[in-house]
Protein backbone atom coordinates (compact mmCIF):
# COMPACT_ATOMS: atom_id res chain seq x y z
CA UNK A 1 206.40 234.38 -49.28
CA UNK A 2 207.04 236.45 -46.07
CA UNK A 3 208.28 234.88 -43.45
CA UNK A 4 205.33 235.81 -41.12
CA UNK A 5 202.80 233.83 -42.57
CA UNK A 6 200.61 231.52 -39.40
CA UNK A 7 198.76 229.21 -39.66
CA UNK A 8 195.48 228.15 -37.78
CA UNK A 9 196.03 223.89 -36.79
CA UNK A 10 194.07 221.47 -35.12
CA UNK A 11 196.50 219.81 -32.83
CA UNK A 12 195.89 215.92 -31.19
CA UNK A 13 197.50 216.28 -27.55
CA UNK A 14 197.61 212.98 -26.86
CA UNK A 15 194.64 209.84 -25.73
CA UNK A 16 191.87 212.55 -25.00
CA UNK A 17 188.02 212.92 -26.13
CA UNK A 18 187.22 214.96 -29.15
CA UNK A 19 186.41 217.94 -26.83
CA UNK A 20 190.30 217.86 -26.20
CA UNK A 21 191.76 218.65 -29.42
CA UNK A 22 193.47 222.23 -29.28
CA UNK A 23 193.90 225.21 -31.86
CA UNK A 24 196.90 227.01 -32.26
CA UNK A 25 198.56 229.23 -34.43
CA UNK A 26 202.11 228.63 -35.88
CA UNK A 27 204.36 230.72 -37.97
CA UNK A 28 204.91 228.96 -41.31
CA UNK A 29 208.72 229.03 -43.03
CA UNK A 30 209.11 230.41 -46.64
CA UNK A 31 208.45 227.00 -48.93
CA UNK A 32 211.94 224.90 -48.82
CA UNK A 33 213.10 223.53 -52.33
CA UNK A 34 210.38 221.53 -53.99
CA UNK A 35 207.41 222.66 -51.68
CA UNK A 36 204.57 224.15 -52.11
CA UNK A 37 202.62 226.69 -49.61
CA UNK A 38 198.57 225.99 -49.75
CA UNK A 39 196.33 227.58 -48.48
CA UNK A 40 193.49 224.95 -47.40
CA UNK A 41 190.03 225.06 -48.40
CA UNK A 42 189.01 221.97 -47.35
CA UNK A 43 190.11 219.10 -45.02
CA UNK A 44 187.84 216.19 -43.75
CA UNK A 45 186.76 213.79 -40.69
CA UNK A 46 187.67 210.56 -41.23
CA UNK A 47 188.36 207.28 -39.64
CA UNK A 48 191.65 207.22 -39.27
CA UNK A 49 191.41 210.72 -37.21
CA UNK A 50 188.56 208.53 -34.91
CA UNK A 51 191.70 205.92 -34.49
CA UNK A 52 194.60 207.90 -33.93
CA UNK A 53 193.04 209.88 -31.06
CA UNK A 54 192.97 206.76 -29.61
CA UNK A 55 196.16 205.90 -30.49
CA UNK A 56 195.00 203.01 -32.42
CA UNK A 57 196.01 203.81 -36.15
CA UNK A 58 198.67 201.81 -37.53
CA UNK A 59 202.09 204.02 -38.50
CA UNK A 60 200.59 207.53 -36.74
CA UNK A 61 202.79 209.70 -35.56
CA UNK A 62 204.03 210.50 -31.62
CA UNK A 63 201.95 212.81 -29.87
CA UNK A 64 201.22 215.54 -30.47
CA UNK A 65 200.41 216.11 -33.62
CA UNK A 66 197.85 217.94 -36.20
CA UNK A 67 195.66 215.30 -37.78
CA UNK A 68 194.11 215.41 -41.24
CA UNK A 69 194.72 212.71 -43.56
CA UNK A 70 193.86 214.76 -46.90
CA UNK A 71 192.58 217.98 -48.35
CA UNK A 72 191.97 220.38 -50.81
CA UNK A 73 193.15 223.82 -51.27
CA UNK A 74 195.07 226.65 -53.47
CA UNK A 75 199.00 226.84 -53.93
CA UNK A 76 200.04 230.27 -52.45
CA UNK A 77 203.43 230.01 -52.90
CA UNK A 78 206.12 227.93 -54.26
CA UNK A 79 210.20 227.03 -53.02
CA UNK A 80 212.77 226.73 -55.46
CA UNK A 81 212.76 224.17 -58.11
CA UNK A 82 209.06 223.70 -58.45
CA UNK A 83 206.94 224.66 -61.72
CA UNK A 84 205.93 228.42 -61.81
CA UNK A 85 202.74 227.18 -63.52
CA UNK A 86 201.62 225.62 -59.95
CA UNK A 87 201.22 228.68 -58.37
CA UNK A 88 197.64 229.62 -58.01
CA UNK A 89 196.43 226.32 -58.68
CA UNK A 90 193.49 223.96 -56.78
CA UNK A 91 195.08 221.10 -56.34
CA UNK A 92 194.46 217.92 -53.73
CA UNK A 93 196.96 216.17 -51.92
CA UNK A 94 196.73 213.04 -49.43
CA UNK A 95 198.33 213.65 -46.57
CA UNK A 96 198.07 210.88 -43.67
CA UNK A 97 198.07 213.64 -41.14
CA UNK A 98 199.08 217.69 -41.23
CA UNK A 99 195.64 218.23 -43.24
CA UNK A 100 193.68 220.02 -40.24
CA UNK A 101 195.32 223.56 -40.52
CA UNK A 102 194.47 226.74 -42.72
CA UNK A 103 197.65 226.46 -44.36
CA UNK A 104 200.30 223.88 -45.09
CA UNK A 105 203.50 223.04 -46.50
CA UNK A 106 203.77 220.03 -48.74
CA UNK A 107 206.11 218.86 -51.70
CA UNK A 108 204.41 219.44 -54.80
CA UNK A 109 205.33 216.47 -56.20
CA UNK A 110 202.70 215.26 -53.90
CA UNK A 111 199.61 217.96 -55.34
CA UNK A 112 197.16 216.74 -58.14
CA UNK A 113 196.02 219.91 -59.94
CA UNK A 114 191.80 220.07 -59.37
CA UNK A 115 189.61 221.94 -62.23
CA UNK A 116 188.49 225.24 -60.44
CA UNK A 117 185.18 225.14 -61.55
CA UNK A 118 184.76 221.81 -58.56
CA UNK A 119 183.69 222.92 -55.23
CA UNK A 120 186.42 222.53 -53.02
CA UNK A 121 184.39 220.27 -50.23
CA UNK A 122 182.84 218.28 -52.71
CA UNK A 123 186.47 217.65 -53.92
CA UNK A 124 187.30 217.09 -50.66
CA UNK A 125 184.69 213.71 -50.09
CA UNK A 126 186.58 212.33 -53.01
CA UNK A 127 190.41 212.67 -52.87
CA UNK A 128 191.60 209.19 -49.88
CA UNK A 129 187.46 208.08 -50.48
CA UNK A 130 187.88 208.49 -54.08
CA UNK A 131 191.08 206.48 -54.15
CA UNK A 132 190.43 203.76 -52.23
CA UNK A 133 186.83 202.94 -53.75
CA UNK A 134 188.34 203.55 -57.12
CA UNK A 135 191.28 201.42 -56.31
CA UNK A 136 189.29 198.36 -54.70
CA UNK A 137 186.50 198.06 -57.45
CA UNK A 138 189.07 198.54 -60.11
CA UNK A 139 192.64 197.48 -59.37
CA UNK A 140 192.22 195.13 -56.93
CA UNK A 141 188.98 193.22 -57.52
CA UNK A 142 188.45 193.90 -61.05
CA UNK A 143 184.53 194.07 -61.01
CA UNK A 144 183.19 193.70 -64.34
CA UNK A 145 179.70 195.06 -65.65
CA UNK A 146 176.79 192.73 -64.99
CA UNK A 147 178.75 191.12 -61.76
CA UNK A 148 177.17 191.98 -58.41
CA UNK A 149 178.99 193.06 -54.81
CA UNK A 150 178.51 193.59 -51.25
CA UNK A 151 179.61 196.45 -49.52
CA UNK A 152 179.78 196.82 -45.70
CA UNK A 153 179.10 200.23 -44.40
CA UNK A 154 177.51 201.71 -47.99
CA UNK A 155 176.55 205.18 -46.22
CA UNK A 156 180.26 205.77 -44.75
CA UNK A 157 182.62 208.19 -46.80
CA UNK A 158 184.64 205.19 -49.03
CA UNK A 159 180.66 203.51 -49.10
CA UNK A 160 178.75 205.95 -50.68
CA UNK A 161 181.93 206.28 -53.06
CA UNK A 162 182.11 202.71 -53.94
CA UNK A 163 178.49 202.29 -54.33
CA UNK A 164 177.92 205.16 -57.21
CA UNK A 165 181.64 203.88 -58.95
CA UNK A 166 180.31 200.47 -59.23
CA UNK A 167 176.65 201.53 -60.09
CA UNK A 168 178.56 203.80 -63.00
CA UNK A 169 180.26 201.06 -64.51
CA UNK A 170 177.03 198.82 -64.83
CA UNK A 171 177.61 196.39 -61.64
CA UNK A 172 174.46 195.66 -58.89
CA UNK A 173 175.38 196.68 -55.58
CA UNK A 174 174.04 195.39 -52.10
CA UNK A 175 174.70 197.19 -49.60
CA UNK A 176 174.67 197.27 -45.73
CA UNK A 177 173.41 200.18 -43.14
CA UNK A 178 171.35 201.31 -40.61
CA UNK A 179 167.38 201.56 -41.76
CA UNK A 180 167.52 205.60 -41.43
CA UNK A 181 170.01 205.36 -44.36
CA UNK A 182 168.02 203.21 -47.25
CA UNK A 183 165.97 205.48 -48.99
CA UNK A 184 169.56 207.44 -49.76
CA UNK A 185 171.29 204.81 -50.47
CA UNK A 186 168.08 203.24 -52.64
CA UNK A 187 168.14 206.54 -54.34
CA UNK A 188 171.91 205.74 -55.77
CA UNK A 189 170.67 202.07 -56.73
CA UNK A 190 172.10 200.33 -53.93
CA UNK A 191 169.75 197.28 -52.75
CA UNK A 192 170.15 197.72 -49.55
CA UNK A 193 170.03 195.42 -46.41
CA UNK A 194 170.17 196.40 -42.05
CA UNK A 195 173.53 195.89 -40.75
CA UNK A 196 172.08 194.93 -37.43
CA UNK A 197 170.96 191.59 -39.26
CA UNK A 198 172.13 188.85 -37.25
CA UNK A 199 171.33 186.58 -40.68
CA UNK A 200 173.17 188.93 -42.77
CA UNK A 201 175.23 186.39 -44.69
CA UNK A 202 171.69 184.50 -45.07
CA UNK A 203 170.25 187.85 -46.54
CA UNK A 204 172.81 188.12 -49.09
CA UNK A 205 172.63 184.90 -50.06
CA UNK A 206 168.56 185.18 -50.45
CA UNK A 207 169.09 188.56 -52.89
CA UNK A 208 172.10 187.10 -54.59
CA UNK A 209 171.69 183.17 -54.58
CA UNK A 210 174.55 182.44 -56.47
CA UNK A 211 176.98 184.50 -54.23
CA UNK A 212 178.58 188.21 -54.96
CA UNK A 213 181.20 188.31 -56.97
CA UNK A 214 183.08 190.75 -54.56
CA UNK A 215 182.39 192.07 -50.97
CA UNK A 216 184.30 195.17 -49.21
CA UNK A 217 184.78 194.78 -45.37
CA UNK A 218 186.31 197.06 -43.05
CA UNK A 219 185.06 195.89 -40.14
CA UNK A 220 187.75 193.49 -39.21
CA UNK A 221 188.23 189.91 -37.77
CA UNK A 222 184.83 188.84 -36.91
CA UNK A 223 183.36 190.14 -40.12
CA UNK A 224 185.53 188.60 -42.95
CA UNK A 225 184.65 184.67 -42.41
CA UNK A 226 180.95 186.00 -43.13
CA UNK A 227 181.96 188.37 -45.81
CA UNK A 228 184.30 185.72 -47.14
CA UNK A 229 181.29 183.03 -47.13
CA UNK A 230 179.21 185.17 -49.25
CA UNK A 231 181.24 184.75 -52.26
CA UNK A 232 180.48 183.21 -55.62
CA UNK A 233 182.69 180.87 -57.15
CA UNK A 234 185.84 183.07 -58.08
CA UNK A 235 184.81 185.94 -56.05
CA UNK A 236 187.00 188.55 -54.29
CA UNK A 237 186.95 189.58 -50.90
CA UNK A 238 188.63 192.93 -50.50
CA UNK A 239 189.11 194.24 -46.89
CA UNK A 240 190.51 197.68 -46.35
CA UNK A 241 190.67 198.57 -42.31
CA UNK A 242 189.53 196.51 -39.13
CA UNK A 243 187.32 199.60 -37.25
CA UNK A 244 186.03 196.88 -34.83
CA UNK A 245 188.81 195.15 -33.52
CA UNK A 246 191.02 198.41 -32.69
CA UNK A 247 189.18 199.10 -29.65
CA UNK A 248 190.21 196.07 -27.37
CA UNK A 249 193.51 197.39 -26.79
CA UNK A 250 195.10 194.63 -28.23
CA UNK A 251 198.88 194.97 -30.33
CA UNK A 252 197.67 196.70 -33.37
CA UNK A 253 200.77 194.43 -35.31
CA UNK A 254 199.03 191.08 -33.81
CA UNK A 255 195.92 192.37 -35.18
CA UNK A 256 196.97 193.25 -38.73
CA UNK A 257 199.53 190.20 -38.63
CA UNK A 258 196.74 187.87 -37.85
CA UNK A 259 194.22 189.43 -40.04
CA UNK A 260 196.65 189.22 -42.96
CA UNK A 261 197.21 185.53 -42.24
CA UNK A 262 193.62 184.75 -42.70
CA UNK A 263 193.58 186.48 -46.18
CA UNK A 264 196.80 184.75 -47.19
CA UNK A 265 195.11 181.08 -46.02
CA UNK A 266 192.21 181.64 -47.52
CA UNK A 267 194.03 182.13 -51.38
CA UNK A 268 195.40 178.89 -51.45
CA UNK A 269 192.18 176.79 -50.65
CA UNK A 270 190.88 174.85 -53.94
CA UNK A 271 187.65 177.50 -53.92
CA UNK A 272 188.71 179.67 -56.62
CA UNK A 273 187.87 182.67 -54.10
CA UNK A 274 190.81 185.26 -53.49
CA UNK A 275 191.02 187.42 -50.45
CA UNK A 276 193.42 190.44 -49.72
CA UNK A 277 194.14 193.91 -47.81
CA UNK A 278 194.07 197.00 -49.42
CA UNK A 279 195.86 199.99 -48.17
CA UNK A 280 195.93 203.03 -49.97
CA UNK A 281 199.66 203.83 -49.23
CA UNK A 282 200.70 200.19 -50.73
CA UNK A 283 203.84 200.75 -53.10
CA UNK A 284 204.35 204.32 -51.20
CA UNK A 285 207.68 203.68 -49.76
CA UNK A 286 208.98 200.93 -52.25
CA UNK A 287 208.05 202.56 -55.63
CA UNK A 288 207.30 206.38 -54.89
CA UNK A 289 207.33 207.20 -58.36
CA UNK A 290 205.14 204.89 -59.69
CA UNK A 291 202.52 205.34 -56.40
CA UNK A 292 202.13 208.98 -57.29
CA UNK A 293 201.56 208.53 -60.94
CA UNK A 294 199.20 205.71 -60.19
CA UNK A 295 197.59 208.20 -57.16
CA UNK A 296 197.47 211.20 -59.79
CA UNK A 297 195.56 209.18 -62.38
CA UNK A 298 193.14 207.96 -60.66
CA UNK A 299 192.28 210.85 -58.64
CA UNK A 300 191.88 212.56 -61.82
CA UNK A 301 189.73 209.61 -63.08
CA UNK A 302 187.51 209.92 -59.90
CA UNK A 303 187.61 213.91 -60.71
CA UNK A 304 186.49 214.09 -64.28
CA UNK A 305 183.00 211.68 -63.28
CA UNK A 306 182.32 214.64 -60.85
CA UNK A 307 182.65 217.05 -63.28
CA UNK A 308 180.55 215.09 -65.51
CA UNK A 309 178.00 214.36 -63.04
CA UNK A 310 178.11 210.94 -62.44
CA UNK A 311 179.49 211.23 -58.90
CA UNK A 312 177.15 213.23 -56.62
CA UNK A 313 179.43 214.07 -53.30
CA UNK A 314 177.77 212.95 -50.38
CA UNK A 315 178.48 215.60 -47.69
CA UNK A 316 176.83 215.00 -44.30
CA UNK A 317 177.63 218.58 -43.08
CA UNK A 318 180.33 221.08 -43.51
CA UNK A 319 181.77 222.25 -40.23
CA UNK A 320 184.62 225.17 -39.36
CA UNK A 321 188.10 223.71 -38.72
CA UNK A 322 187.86 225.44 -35.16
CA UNK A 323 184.97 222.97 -34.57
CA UNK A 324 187.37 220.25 -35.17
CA UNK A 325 186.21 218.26 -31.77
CA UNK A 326 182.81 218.97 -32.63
CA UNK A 327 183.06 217.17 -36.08
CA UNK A 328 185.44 214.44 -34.44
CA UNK A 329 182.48 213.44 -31.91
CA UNK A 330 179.59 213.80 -34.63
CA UNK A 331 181.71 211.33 -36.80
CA UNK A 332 182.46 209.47 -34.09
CA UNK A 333 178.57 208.79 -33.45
CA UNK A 334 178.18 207.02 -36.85
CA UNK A 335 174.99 208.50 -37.43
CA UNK A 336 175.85 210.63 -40.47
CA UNK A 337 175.75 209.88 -44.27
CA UNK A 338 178.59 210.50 -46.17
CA UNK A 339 181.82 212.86 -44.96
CA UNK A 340 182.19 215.39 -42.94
CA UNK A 341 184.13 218.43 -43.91
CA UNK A 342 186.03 220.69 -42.26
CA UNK A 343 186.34 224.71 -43.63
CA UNK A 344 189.03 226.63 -42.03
């Protein structure tokens, strides 16, 4: 690779407005030993990109910094010690941040090789969306055919995911959203109630009398007593972010810490219900290895259903990565169904 390779990146300055994200253009290195150069060909807009310009996402980087917490793209080069056959390759990676750029250098370790035949954005909806819906229907709550769940949000990125996963592998699905989203979200089979309803848990409970068998929150402290009352006997609640209480400026530790106590309590009451906190970097630290391979296989999982049709990507536009603070405010709005992409 020469030396004077640049890349185009979407940088976060600091606590601004999506208007005050910045492009520049910075000259990449040759790949160091066990990296690989790709060349992006798709990035998205999600929420942890709405938190962290707010300074509000748990772990994120100092300012400043190029956001983008996954993507999808061809390997253009390779450093020493990495497979020859990887060169030229789609492949997906998650990245936390880094993602918003035209190029990037990752270790290839990381990469999880896509078919070519995929469109690259459609890929892109399902590589941290894919995972964590994947993960929390099937590794965490275990959701057997015939059961039923709830899922908060069901036209957001990980919603519409979740929703056609579960709908795949024979379970009902109610689902929450605005009114202007039903009749998409009715055409995936999702029975679908207003999220506005102050009687929500009362809803549920009159389309499911005996209780869900698993409910998905990421809504956060207020939410999960109500989520949590909805449950059948031996049900699962399953929460996966807190988007509503980040905004009150309040120690994002004391939030998770307190949040995470709640879960815990609720497991040892004599219910039979169970209650816990997925993250999709759990085990990524502590057991590398074995979080890649797991990361790699499902991914691939969630991959093959695309190319055999069951999964239908729901894009809700695709932007250019120099419109970066465009896409940031139209997400931001929470008027869109399904993810927005970014093309650079």
């Amino acid at each position: 690779m020469n030396h004077s390779t640049t890349a185009l990146e979407v940088v976060l300055p600091g606590v601004v407005e999506p208007d005050g994200l910045q492009l520049r253009r910075r000259a990449l290195p040759a790949p160091a030993t066990g990296q690989a150069l790709v060349t992006v060909e798709a990035t998205g807009v999600s929420f942890a990109e709405q938190s962290m310009r707010r300074d509000r996402y748990f772990g994120q980087p100092a300012f400043p910094f190029v956001p983008g917490y996954d993507l999808v793209g061809t390997v253009a080069a390779l450093g020493p010690g990495v497979e020859p056959g990887l060169l030229g390759q789609r492949v997906a990676a998650l990245t936390k941040t880094g993602g918003w750029a035209s190029q990037v250098l990752l270790p290839a370790r990381d990469l999880v090789v896509v078919p070519r035949q995929l469109d690259p954005a459609e890929v892109e909806t399902l590589v941290v969306n894919g995972i964590t819906a994947w993960q929390m229907l099937h590794r965490k709550a275990r959701v057997r055919p015939g059961q039923t769940i709830f899922v908060h949000g069901a036209s957001g990125g990980v919603g519409t995911t979740l929703v056609q996963l579960a709908r795949h592998a024979g379970i009902h699905v109610i689902g929450s959203a605005s009114p202007r989203h039903h009749p998409a979200l009715q055409a995936l089979g999702v029975q679908t109630v207003d999220y506005r309803d102050p009687d929500l848990a009362a809803t549920v409970a009159g389309l499911a009398p005996a209780g869900v068998d698993a409910v998905f929150d990421h809504l956060g402290a207020t939410s999960f007593p109500r989520s949590y009352s909805m449950l059948a006997p031996g049900g699962t609640l399953v929460a996966y972010a807190i988007i509503n209480d980040l905004a009150d400026g309040k120690s994002l530790i004391g939030l998770f810490a307190r949040a995470l106590a709640r879960l815990t309590w609720w497991n040892v009451l004599p219910n039979g219900h169970s209650a816990s906190f997925y993250h999709v970097w759990s085990g990524h630290t502590v057991r590398p290895a074995a979080f890649r391979r797991r990361f790699n296989q499902d991914l691939t999982q969630v991959l093959r259903l695309l190319e055999d049709g069951v999964l239908t990507p729901q894009i809700a536009t695709r932007m250019p990565l120099a419109a970066a603070g465009e896409a940031l405010a139209l997400a931001e709005s929470r008027t869109v169904f399904g993810k927005i992409v970014l093309i650079p």
